[in-house]
C-alpha atoms as a PDB file:
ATOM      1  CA  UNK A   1      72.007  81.051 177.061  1.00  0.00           C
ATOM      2  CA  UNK A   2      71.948  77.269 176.545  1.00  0.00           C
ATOM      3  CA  UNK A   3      68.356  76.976 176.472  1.00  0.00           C
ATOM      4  CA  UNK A   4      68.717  79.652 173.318  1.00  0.00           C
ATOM      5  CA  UNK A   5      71.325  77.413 171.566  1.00  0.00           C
ATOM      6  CA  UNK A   6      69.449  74.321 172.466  1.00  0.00           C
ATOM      7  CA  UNK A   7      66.029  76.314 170.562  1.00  0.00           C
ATOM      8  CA  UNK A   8      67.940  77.475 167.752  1.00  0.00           C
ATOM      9  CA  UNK A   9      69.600  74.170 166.976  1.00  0.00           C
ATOM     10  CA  UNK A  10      65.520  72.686 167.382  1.00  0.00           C
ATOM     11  CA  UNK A  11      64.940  75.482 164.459  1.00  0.00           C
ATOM     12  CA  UNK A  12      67.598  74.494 162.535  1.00  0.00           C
ATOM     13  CA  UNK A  13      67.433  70.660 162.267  1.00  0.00           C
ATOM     14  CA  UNK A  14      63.705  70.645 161.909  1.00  0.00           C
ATOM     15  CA  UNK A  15      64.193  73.430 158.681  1.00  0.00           C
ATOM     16  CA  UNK A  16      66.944  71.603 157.542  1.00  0.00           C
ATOM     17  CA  UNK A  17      64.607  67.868 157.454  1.00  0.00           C
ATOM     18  CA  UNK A  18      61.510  69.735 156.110  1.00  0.00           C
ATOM     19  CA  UNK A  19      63.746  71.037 153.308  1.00  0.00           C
ATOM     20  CA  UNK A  20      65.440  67.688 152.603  1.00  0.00           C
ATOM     21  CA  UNK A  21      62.273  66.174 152.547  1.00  0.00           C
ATOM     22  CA  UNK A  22      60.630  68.460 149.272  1.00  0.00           C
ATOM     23  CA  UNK A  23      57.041  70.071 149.081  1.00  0.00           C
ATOM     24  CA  UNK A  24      54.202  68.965 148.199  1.00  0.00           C
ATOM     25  CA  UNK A  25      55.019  70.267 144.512  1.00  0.00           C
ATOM     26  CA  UNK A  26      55.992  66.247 143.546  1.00  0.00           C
ATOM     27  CA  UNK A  27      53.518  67.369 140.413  1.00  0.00           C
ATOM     28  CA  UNK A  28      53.609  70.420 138.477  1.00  0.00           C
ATOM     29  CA  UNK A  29      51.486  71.703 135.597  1.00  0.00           C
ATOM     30  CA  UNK A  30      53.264  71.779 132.915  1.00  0.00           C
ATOM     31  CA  UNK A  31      52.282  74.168 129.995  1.00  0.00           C
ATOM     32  CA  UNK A  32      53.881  73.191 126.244  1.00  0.00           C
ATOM     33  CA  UNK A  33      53.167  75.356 122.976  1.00  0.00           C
ATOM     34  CA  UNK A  34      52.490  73.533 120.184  1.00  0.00           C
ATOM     35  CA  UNK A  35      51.557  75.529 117.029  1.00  0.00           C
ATOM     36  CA  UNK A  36      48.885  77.783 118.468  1.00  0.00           C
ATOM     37  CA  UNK A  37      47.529  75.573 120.909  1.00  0.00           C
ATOM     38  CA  UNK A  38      48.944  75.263 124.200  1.00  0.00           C
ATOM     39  CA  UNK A  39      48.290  71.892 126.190  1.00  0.00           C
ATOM     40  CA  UNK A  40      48.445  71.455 129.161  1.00  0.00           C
ATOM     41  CA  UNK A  41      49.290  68.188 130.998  1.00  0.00           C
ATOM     42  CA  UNK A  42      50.563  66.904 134.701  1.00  0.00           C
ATOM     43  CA  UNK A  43      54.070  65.783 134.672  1.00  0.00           C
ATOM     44  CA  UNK A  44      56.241  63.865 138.085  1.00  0.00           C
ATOM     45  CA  UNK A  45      58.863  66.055 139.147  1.00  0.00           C
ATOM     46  CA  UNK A  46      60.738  64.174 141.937  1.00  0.00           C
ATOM     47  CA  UNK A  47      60.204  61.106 144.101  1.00  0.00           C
ATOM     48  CA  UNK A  48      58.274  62.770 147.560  1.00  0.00           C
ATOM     49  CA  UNK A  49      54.983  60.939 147.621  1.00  0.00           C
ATOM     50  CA  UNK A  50      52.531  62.681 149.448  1.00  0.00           C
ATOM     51  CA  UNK A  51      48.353  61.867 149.927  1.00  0.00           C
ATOM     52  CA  UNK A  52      47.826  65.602 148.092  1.00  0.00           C
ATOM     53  CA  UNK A  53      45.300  65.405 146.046  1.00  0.00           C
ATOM     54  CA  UNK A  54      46.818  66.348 141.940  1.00  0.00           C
ATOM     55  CA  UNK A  55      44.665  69.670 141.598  1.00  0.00           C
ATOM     56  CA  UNK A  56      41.835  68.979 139.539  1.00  0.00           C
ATOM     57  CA  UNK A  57      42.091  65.445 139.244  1.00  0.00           C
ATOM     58  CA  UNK A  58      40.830  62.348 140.933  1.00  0.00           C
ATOM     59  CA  UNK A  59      44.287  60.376 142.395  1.00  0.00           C
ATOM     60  CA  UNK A  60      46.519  61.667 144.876  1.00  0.00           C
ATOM     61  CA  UNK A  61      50.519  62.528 143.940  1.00  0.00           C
ATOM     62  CA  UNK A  62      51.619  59.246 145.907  1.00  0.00           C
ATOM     63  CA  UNK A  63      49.681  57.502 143.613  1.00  0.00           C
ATOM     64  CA  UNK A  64      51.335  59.301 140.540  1.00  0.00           C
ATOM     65  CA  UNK A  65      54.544  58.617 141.775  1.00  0.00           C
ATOM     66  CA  UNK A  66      53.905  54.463 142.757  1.00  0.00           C
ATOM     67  CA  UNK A  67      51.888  54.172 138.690  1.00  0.00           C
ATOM     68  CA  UNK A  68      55.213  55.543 137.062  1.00  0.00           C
ATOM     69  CA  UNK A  69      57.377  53.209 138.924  1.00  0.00           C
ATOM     70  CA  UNK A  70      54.538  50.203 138.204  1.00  0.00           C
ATOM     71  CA  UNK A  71      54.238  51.353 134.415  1.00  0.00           C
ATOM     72  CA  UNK A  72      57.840  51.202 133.566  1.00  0.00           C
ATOM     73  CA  UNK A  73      58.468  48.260 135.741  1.00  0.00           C
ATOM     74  CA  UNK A  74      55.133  46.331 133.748  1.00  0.00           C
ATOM     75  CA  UNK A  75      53.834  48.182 130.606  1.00  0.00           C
ATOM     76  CA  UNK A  76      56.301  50.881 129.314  1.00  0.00           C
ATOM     77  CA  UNK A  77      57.648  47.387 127.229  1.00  0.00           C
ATOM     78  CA  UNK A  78      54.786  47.497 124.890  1.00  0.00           C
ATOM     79  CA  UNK A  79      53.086  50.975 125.509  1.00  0.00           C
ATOM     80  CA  UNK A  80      56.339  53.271 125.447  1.00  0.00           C
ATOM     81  CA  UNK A  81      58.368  54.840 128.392  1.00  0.00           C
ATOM     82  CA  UNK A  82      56.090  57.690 128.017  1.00  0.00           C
ATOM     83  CA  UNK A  83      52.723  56.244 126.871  1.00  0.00           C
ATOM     84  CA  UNK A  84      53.534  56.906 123.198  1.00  0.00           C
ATOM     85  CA  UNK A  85      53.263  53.585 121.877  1.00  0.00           C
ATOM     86  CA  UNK A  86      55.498  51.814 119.598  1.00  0.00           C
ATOM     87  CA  UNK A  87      54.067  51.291 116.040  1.00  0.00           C
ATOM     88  CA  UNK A  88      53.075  54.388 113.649  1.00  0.00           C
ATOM     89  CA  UNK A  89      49.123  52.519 112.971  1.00  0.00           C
ATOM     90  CA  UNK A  90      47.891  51.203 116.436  1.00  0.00           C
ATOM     91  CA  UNK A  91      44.738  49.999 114.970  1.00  0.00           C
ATOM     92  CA  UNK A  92      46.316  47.476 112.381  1.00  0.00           C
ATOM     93  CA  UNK A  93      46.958  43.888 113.114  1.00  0.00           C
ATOM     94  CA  UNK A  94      50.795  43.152 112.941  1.00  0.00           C
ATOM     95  CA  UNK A  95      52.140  39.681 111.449  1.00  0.00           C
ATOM     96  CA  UNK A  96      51.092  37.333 114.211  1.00  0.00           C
ATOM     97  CA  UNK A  97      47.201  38.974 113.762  1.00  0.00           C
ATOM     98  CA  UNK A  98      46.959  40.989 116.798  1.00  0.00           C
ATOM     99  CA  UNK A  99      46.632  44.996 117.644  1.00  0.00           C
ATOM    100  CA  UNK A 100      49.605  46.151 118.912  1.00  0.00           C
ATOM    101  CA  UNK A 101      49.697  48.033 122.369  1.00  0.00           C
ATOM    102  CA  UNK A 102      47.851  51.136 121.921  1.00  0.00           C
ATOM    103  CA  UNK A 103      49.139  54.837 123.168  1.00  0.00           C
ATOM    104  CA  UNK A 104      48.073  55.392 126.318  1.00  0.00           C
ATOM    105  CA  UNK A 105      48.979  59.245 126.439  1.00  0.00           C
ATOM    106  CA  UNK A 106      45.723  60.267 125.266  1.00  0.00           C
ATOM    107  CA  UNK A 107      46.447  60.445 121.573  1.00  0.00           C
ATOM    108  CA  UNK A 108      44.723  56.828 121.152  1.00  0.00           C
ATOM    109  CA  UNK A 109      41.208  55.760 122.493  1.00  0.00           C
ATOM    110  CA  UNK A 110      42.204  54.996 126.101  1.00  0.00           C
ATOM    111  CA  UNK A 111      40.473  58.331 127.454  1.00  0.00           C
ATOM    112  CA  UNK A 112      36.939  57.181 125.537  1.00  0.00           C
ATOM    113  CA  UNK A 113      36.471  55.032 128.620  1.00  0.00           C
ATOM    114  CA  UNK A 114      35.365  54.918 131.911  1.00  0.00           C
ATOM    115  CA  UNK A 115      38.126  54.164 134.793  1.00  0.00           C
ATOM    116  CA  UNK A 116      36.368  50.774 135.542  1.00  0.00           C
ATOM    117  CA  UNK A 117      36.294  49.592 131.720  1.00  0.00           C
ATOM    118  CA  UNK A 118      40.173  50.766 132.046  1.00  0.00           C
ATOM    119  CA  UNK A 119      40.638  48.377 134.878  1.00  0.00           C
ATOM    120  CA  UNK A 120      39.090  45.917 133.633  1.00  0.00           C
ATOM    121  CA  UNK A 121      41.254  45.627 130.901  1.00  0.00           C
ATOM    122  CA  UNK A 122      44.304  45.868 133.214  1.00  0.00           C
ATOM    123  CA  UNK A 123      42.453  42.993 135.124  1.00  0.00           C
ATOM    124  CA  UNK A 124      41.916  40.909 131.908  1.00  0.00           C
ATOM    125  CA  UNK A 125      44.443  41.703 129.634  1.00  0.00           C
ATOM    126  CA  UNK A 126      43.718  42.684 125.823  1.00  0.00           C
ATOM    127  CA  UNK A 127      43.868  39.069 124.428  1.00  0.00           C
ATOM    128  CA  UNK A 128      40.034  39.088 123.890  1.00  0.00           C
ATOM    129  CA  UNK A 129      40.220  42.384 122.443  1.00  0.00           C
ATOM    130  CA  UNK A 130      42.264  41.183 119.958  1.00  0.00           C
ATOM    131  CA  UNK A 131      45.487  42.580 121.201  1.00  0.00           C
ATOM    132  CA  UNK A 132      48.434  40.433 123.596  1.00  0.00           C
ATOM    133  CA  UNK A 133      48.136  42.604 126.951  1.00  0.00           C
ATOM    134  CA  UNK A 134      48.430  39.926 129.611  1.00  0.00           C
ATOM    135  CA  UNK A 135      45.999  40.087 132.211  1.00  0.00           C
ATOM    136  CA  UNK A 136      47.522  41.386 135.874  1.00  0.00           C
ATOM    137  CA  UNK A 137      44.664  40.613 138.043  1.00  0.00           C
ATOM    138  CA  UNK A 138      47.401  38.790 139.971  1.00  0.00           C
ATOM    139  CA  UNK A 139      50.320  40.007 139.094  1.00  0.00           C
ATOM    140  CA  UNK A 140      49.897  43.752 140.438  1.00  0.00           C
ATOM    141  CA  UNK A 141      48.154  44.634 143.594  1.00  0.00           C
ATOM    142  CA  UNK A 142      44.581  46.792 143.828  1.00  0.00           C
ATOM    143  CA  UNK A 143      46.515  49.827 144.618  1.00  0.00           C
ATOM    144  CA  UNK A 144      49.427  49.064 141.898  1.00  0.00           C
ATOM    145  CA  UNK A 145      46.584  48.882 139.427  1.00  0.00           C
ATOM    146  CA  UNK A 146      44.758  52.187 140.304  1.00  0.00           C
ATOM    147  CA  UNK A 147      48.172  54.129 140.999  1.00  0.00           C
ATOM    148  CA  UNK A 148      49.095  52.847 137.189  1.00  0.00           C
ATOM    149  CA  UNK A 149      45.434  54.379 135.799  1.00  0.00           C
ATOM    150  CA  UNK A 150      46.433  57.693 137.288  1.00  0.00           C
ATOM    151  CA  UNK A 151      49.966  57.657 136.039  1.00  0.00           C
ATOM    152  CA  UNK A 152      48.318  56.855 132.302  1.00  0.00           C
ATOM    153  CA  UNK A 153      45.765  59.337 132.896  1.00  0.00           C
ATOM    154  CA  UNK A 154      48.570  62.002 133.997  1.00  0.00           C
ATOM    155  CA  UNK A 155      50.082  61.825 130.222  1.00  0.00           C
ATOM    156  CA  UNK A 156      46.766  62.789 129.053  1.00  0.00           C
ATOM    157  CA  UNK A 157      46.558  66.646 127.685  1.00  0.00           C
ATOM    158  CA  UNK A 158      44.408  68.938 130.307  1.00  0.00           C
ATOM    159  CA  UNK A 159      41.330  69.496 128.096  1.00  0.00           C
ATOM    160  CA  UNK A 160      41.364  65.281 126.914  1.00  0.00           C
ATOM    161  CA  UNK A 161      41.296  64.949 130.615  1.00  0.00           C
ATOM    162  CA  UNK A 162      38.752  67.294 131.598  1.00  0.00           C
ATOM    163  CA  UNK A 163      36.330  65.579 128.712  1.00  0.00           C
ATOM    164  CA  UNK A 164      37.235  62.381 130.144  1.00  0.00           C
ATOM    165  CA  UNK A 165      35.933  63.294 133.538  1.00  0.00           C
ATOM    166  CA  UNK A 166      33.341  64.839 132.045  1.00  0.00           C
ATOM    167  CA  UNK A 167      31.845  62.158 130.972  1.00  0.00           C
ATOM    168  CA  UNK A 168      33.303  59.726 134.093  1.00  0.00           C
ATOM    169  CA  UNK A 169      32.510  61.952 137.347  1.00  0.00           C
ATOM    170  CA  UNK A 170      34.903  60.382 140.041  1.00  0.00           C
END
């Protein structure tokens, strides 16, 4: 009889931790109607990083997770909280001469280039571009760096992402 409690209460506590600890559903799909098109788009849902792979795309959901934390904490100042950007006209100069920060949620050019060219710029910063993006070669780690490209590549709308990777096979 004790070696039955003893089992059950096994059963129990390790349901109980799995439970506590979430799924691997730490991304969903998300589907949104807008007029008759309906776009599709990955989303972060809670704060369980796993090494899953995001289904059909190239960085894992622990990466997802670490590039929202690293885009709010170091870009979400001039690219918006949500990638939308923060000026109307994106490719005018503003007063001091430069480009503002461009969207990054695939309404802007970001997705027109290749996941190194991205990094570079993340590396370099955008002040030979023309814009004020400070480089963060040394400010963020390798893996803060590629866990913020797949965070900005998560905002993207399914089929923008699906040409990107089209044209960039990972």
């Amino acid at each position: 009889m004790l070696k039955k409690i003893k089992v059950i209460s096994v059963m129990l506590i390790s349901t109980s931790l799995l439970v506590a600890c979430g799924t691997d559903e730490d991304v969903k799909k998300v589907e949104t109607n807008t007029a008759s098109t309906t776009v599709k788009k990955v989303e972060v849902t809670n704060t369980v990083a796993t090494g899953k792979k995001v289904e059909g795309r190239w960085y894992t959901n622990a990466q997802l997770i670490r590039g929202k934390r690293v885009f709010k904490d170091s870009c979400a100042e001039c690219h918006g909280d949500k990638g939308q950007g923060l000026v109307t006209d994106w490719k005018k100069p503003g007063a001091d001469g430069k480009f503002p920060a461009p969207p990054l949620n695939g309404s802007a050019h970001a997705w027109h280039h290749s996941k190194e060219l991205l990094m570079r710029t993340v590396n370099e910063g955008g002040v030979a571009l023309g814009g004020a993006m400070p480089p963060f070669k040394d400010k963020l780690t390798a893996k803060e760096k590629d866990a913020v490209l797949a965070y900005v590549m998560s905002l993207w709308p399914e089929k923008i992402y699906k040409t990107w990777s089209q044209r960039n096979p990972q």
